[in-house]
N, C-alpha and C. Protein backbone atom coordinates (compact mmCIF):
# COMPACT_ATOMS: atom_id res chain seq x y z
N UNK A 1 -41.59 14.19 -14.58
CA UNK A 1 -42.90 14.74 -14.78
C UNK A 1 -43.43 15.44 -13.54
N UNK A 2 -42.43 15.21 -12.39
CA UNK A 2 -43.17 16.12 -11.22
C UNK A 2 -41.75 16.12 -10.50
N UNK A 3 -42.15 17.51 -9.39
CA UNK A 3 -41.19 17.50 -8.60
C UNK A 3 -40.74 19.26 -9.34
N UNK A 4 -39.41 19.59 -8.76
CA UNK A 4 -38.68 20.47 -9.04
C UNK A 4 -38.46 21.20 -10.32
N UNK A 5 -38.12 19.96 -11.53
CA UNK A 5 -37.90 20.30 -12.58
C UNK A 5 -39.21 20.51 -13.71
N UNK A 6 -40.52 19.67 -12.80
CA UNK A 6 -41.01 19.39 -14.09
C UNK A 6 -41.98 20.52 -14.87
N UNK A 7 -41.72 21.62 -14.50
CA UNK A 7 -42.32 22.91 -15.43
C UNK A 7 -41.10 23.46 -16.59
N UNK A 8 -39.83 23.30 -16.37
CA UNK A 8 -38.90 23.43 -16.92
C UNK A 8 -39.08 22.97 -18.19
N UNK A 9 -38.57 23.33 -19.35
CA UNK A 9 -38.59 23.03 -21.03
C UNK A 9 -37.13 23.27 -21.61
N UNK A 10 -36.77 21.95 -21.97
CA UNK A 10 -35.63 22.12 -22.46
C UNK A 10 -35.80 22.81 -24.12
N UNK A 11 -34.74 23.30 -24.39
CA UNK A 11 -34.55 24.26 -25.33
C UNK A 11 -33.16 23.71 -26.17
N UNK A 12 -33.35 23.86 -27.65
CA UNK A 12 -31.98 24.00 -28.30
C UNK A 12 -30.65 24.43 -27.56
N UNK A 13 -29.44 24.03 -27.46
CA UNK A 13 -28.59 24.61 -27.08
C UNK A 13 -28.47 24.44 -25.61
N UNK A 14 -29.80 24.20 -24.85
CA UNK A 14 -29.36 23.92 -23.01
C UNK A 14 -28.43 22.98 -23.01
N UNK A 15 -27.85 23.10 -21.33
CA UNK A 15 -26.83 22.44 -20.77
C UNK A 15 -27.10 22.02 -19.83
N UNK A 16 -27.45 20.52 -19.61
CA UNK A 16 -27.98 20.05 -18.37
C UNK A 16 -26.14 19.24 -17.75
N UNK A 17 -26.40 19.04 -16.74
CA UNK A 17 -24.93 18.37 -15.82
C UNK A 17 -25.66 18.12 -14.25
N UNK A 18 -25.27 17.03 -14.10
CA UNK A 18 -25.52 16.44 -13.37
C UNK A 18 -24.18 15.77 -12.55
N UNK A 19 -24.69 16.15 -11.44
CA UNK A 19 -23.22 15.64 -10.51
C UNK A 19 -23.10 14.03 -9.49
N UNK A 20 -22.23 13.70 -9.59
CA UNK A 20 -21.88 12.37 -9.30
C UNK A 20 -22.75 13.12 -7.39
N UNK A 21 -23.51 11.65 -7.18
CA UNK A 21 -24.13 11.86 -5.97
C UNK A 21 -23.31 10.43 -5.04
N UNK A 22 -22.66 11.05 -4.11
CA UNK A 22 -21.94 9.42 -3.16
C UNK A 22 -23.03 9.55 -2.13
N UNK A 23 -23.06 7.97 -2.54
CA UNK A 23 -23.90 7.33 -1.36
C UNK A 23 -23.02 6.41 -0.66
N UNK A 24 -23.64 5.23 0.30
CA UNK A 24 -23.30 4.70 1.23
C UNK A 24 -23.19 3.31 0.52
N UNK A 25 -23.44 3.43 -1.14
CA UNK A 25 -23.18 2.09 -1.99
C UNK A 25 -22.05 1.29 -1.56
N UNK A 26 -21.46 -0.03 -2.31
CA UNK A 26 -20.82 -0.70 -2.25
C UNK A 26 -19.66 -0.13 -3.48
N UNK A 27 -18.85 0.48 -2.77
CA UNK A 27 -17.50 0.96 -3.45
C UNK A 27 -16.36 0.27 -4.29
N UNK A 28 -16.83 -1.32 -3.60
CA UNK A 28 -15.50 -2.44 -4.57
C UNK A 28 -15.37 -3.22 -3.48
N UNK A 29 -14.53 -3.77 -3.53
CA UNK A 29 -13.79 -5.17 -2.56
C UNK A 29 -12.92 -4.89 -2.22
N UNK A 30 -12.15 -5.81 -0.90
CA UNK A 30 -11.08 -5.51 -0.05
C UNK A 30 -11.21 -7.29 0.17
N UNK A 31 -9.60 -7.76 0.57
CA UNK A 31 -9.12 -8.80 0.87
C UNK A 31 -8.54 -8.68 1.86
N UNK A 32 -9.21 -9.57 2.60
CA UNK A 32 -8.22 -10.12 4.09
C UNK A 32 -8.00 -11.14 4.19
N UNK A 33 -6.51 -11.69 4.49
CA UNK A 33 -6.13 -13.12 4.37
C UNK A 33 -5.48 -12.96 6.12
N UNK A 34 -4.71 -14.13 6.01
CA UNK A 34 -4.36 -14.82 7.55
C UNK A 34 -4.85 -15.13 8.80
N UNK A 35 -4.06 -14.40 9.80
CA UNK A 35 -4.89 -14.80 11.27
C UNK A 35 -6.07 -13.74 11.07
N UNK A 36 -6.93 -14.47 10.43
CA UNK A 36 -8.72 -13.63 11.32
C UNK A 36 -9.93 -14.70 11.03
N UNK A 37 -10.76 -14.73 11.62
CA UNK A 37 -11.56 -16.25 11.50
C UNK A 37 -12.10 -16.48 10.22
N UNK A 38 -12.48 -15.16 9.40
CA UNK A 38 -13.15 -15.48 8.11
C UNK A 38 -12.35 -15.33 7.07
N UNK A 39 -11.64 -15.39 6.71
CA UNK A 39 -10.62 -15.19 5.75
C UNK A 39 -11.03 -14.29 4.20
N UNK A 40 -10.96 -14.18 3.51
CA UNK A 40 -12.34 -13.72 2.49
C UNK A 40 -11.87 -12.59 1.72
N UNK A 41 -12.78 -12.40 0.47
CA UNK A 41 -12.98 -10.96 -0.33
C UNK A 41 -14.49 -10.43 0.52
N UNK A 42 -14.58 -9.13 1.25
CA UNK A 42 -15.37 -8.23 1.30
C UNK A 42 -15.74 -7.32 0.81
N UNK A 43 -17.09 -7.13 0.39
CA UNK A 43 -17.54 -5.32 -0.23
C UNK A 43 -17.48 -4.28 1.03
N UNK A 44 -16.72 -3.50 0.27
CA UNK A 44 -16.80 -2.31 1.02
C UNK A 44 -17.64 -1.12 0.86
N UNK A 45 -18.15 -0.15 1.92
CA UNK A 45 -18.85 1.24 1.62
C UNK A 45 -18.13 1.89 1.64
N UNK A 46 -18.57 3.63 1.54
CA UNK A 46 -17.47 4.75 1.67
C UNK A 46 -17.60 4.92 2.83
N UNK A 47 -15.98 5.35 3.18
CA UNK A 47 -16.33 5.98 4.78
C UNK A 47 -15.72 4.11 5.84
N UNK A 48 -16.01 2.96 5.31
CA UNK A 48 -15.49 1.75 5.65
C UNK A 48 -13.63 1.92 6.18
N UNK A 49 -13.34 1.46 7.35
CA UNK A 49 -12.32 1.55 8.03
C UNK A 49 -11.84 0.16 8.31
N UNK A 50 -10.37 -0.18 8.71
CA UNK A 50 -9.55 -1.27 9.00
C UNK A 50 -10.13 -1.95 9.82
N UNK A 51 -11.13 -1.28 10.92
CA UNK A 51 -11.75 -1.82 11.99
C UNK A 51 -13.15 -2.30 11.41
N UNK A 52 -13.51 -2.12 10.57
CA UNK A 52 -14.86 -2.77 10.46
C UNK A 52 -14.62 -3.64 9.71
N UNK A 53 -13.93 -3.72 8.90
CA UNK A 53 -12.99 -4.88 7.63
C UNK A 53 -12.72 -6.30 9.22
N UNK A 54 -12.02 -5.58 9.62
CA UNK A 54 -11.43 -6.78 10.94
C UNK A 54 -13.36 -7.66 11.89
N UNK A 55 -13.87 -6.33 11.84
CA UNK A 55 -14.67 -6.95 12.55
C UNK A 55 -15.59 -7.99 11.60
N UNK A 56 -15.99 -7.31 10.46
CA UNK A 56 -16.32 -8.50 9.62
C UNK A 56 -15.89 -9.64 9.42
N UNK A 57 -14.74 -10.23 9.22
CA UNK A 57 -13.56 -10.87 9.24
C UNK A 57 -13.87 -12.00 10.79
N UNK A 58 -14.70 -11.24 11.61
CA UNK A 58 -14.80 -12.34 13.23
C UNK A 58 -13.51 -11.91 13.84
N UNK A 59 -12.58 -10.83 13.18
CA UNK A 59 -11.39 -10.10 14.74
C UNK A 59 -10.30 -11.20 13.99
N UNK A 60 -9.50 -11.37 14.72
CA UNK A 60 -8.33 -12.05 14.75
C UNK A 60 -8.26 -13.62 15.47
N UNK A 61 -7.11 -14.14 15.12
CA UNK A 61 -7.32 -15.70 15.88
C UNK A 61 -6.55 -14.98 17.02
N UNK A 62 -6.11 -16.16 18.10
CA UNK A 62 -5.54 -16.10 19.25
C UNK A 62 -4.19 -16.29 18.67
N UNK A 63 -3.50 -16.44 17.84
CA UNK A 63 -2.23 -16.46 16.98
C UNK A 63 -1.95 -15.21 16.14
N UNK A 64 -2.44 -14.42 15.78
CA UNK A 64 -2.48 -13.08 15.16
C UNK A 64 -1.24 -12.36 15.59
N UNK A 65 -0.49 -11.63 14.62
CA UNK A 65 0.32 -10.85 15.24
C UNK A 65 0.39 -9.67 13.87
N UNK A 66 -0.71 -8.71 14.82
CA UNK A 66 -1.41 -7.67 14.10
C UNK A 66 0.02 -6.53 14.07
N UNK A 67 1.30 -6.55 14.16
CA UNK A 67 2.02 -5.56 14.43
C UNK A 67 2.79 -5.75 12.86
N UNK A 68 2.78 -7.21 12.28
CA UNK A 68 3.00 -7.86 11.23
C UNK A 68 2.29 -7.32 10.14
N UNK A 69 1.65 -6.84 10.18
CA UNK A 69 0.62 -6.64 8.98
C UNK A 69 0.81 -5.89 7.69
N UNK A 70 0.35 -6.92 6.53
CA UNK A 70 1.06 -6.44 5.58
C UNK A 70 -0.16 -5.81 4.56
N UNK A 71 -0.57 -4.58 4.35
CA UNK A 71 -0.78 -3.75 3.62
C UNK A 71 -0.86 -3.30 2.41
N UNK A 72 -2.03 -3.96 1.33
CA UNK A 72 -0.87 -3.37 0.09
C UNK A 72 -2.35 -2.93 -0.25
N UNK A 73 -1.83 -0.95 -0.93
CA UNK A 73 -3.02 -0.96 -2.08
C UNK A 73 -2.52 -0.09 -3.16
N UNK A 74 -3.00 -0.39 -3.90
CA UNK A 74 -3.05 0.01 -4.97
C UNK A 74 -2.83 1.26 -5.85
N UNK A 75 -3.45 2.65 -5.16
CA UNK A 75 -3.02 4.03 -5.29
C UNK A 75 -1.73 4.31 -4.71
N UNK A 76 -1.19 3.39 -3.69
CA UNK A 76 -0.14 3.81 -3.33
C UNK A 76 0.99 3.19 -4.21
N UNK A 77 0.71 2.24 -4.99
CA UNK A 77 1.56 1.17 -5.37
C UNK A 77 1.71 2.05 -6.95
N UNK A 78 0.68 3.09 -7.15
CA UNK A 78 0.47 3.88 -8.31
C UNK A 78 2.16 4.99 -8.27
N UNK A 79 2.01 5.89 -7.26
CA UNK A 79 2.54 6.72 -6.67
C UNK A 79 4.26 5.90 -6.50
N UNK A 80 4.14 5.12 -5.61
CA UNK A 80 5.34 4.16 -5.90
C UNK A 80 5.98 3.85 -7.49
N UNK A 81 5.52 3.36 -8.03
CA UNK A 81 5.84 3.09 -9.26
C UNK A 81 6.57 4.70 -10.50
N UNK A 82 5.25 5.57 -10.12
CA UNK A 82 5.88 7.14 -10.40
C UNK A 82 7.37 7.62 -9.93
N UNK A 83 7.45 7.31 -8.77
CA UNK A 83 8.58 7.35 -7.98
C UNK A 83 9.67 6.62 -8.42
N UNK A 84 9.72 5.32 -8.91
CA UNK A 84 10.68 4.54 -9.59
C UNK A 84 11.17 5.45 -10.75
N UNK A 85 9.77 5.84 -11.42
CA UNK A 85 10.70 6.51 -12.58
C UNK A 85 10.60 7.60 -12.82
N UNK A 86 10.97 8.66 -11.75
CA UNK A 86 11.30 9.60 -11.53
C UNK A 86 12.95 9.65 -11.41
N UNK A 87 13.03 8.74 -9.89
CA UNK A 87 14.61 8.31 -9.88
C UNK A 87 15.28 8.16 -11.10
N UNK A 88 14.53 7.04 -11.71
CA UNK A 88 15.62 6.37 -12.62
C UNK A 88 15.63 7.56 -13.85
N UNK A 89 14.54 8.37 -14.19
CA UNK A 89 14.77 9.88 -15.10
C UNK A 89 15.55 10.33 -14.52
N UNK A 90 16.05 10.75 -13.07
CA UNK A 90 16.85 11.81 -13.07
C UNK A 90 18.43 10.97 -12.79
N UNK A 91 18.55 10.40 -12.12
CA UNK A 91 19.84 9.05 -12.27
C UNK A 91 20.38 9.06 -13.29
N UNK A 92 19.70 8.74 -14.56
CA UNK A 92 19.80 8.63 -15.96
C UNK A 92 20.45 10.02 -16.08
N UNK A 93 19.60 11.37 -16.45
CA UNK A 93 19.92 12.26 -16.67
C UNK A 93 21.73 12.79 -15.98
N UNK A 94 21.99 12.30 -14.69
CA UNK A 94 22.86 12.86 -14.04
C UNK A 94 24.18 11.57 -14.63
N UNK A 95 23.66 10.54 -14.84
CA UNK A 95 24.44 9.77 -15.52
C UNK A 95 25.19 10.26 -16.83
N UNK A 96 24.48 10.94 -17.59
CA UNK A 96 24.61 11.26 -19.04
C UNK A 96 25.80 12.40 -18.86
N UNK A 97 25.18 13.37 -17.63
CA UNK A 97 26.21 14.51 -17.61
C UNK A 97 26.99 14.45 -17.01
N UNK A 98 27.40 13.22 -16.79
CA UNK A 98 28.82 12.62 -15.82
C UNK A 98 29.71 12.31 -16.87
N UNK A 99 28.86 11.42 -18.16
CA UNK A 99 29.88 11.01 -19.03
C UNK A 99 30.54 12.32 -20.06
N UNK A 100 29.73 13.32 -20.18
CA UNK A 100 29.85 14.35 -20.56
C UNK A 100 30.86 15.24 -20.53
N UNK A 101 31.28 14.84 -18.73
CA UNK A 101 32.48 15.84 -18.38
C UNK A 101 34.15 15.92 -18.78
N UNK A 102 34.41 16.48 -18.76
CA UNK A 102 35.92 16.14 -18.79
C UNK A 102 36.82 16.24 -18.01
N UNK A 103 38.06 15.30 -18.30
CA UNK A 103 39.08 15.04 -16.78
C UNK A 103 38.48 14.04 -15.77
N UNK A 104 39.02 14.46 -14.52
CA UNK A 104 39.24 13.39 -13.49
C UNK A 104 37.65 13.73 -12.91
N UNK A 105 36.39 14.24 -13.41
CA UNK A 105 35.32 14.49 -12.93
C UNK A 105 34.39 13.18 -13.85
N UNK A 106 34.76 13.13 -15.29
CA UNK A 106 34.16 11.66 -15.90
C UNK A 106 34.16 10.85 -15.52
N UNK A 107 32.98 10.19 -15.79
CA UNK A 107 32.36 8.86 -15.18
C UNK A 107 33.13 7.96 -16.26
N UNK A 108 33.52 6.74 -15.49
CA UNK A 108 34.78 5.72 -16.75
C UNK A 108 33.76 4.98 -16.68
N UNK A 109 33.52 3.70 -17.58
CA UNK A 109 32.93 2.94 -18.42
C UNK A 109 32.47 1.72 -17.15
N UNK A 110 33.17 1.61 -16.66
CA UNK A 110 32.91 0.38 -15.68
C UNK A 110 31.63 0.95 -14.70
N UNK A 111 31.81 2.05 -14.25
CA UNK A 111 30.70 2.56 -13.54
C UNK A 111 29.40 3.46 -14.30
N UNK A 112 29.48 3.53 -15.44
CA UNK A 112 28.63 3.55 -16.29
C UNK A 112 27.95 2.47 -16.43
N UNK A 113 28.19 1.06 -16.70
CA UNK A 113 27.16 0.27 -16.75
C UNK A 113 27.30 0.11 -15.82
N UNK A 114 27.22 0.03 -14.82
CA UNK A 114 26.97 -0.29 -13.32
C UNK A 114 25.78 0.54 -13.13
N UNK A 115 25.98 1.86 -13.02
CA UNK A 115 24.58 2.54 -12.92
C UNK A 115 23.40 2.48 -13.71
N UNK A 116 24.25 2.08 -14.96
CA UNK A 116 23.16 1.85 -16.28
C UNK A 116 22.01 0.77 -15.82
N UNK A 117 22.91 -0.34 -15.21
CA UNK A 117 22.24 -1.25 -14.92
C UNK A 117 21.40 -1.26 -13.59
N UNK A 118 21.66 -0.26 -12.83
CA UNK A 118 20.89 0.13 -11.70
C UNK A 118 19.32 0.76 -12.22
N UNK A 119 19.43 1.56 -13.08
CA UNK A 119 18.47 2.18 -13.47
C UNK A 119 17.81 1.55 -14.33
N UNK A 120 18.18 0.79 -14.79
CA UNK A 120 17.29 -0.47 -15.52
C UNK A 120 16.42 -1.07 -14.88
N UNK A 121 17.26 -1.73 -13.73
CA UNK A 121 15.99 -2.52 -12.52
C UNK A 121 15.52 -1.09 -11.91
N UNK A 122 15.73 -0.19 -11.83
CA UNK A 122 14.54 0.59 -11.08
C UNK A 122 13.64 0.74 -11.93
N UNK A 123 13.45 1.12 -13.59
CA UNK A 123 12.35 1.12 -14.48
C UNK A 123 11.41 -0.02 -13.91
N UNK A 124 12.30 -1.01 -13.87
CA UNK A 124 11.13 -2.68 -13.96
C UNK A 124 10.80 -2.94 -12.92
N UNK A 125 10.99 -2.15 -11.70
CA UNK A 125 10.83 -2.48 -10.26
C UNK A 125 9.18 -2.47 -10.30
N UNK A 126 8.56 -4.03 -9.51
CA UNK A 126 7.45 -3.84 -9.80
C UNK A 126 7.04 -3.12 -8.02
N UNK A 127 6.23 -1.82 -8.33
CA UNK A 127 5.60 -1.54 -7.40
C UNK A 127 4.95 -2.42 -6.23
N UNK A 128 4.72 -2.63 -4.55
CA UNK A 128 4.09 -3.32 -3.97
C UNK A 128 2.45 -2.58 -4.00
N UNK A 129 2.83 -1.12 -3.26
CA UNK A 129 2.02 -0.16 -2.76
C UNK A 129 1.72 -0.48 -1.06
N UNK A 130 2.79 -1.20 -0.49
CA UNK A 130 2.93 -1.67 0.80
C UNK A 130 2.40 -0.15 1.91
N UNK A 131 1.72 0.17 2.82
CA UNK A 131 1.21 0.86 3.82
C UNK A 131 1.65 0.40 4.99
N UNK A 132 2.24 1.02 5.81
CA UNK A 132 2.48 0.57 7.27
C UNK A 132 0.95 1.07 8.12
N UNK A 133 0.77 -0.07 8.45
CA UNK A 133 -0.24 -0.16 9.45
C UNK A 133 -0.52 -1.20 9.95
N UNK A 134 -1.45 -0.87 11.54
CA UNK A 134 -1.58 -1.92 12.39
C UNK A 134 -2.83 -2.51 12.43
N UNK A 135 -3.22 -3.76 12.94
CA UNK A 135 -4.60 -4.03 12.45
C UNK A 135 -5.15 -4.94 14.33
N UNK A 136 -4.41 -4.18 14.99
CA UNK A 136 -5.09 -4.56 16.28
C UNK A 136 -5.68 -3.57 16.92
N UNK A 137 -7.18 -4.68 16.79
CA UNK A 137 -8.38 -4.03 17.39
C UNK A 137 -8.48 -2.98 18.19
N UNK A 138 -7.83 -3.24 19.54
CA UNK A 138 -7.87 -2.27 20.89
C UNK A 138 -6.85 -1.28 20.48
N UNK A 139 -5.66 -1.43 20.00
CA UNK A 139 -5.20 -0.14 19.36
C UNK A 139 -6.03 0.91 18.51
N UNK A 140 -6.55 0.56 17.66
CA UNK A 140 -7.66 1.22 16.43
C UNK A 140 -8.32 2.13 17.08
N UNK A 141 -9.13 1.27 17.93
CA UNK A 141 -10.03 2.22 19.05
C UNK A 141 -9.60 2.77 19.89
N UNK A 142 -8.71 2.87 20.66
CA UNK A 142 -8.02 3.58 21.35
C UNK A 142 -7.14 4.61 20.93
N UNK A 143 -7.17 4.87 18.90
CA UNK A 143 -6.75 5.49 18.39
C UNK A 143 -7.43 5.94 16.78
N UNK A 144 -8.33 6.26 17.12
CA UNK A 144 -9.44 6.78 15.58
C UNK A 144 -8.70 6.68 14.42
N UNK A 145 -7.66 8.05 14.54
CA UNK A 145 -6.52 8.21 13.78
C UNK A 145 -5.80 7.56 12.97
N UNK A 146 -5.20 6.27 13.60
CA UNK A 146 -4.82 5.34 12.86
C UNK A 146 -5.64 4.25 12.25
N UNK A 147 -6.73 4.19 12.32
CA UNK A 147 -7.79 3.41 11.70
C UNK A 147 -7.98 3.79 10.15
N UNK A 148 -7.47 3.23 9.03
CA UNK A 148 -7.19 3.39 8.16
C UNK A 148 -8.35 2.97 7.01
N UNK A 149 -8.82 4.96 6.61
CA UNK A 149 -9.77 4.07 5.53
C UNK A 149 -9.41 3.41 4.74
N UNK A 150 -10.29 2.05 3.76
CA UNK A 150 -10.25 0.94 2.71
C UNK A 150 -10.93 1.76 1.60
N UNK A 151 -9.75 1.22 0.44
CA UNK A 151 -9.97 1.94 -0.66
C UNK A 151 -10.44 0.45 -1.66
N UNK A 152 -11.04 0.48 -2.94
CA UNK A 152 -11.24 -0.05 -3.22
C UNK A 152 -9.92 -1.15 -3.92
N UNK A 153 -9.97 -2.59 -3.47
CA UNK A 153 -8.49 -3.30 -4.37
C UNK A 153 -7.48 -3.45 -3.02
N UNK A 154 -8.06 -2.88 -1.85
CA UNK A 154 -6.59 -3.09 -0.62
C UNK A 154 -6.63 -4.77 -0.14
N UNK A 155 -5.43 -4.89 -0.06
CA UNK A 155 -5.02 -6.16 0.70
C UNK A 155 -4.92 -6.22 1.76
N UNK A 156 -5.30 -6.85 2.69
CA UNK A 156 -4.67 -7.07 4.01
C UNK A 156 -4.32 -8.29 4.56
N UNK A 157 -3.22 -8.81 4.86
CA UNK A 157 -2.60 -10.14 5.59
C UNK A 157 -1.84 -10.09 6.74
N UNK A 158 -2.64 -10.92 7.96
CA UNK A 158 -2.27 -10.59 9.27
C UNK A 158 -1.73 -11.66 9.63
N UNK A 159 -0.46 -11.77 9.58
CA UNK A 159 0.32 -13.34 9.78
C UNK A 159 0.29 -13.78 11.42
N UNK A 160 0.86 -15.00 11.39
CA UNK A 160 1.07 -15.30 12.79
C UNK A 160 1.93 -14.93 13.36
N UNK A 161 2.02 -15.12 14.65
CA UNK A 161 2.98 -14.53 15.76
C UNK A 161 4.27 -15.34 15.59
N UNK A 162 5.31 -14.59 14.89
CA UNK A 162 6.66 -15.73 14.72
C UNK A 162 6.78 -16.30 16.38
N UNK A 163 7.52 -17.35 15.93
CA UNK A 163 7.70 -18.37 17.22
C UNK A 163 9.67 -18.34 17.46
N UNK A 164 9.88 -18.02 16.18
CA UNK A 164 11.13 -17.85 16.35
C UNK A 164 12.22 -16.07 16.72
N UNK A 165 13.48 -16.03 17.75
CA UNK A 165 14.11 -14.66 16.88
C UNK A 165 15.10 -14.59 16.47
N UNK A 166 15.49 -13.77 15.88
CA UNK A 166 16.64 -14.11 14.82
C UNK A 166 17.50 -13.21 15.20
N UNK A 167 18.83 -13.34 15.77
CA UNK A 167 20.07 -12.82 16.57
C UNK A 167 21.34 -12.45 15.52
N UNK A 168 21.46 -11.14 15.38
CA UNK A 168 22.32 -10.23 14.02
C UNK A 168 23.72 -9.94 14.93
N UNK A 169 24.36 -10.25 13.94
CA UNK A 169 25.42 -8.71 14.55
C UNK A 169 26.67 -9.33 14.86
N UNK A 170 27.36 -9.00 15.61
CA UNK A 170 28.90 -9.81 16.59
C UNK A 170 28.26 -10.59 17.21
N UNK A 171 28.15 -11.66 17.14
CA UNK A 171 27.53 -12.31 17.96
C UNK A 171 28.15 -14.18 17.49
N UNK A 172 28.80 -14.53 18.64
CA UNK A 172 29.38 -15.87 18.43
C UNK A 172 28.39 -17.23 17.27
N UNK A 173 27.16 -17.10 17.42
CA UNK A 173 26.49 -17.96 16.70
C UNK A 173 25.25 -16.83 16.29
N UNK A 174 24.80 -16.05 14.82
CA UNK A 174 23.93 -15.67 14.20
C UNK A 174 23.14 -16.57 13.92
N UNK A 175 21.90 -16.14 14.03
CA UNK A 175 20.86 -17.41 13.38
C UNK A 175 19.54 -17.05 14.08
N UNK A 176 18.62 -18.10 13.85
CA UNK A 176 17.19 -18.09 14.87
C UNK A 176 17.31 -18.69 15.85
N UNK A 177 16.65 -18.59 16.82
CA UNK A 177 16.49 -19.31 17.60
C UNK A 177 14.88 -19.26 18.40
N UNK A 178 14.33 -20.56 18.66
CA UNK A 178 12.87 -20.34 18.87
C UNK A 178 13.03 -19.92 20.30
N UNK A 179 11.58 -18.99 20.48
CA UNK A 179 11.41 -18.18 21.38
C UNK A 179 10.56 -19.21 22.55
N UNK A 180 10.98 -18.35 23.89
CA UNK A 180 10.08 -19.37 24.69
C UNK A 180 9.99 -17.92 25.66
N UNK A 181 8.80 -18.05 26.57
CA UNK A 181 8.27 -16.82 27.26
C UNK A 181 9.44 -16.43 28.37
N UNK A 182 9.69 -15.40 28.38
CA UNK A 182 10.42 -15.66 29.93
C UNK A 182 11.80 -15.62 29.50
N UNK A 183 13.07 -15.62 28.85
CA UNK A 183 13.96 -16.23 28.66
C UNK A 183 14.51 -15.01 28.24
């Protein structure tokens, strides 16, 4: 009744539209589990970063080993999943025109279900939507860049600092062995 519009008269046939307005609302939730003092589901705003998630959270314990950090959301886990069956469409497809061929270029039966069965578990592969990223503080800030906006549905779990390392390769005895400083 006042303001901008209100001399305006709608008419038969007008087209009013109205556009999505972003504000600084509460966008959804984000989860942070492990080393950080508050453990918790948080609401997030737009524009909300890894670093303010952490700082809410009370930072990290003195056990944190933010290099660990495991990442998962959701749009990516979207995209991932697309990706599974993309592969396994074109796998499939290149499968078909293997059996197709003739002579010493045909695919024989044994490696037919072999792949068959490859492309099976890639259909059912369940997506993570895993993100590599780091979630220590003084890095973040010392690097804008990698401060990773929170989308609505992200996970984050910042495990502890393994105590153990685990020794691969030629090596007379493979295995763990716990770590001590210095050594």
């Amino acid at each position: 009744r006042q303001g901008t519009l209100a001399n305006y008269i709608i008419r038969p046939h007008d087209q009013i539209q109205f556009r999505k307005v972003f504000t600084q609302s509460n966008i959804g939730t984000v989860t942070i589990q492990g080393e950080v003092r508050y453990a918790g589901t948080y609401s997030i705003h737009r524009g909300d970063r890894m670093s303010d998630l952490l700082l809410r959270a009370g930072g990290l314990t003195s056990t944190a080993y933010p290099s660990g950090t495991v990442f998962l959301r959701k749009s990516a886990a979207e995209v991932e999943g697309q990706g599974y069956q993309r592969a396994a469409d074109d796998i499939q497809s290149q499968l078909i025109a293997g059996m197709a061929r003739v002579g010493n270029d045909k695919i024989n039966g044994e490696a037919f279900t072999a792949v068959q069965s490859f492309v099976t578990q890639l259909r059912s592969q369940r997506p993570l939507g895993r993100v590599a990223v780091s979630a220590d503080p003084s890095l973040l800030a010392a690097n804008p860049n990698q401060d990773i906006a929170l989308e609505a549905g992200d996970t984050v779990f910042v495990p502890a600092r393994p105590s153990t390392i685990s020794v691969l390769g030629e090596v007379m005895q493979p295995g763990s062995i716990s770590y001590r400083p210095g050594m």
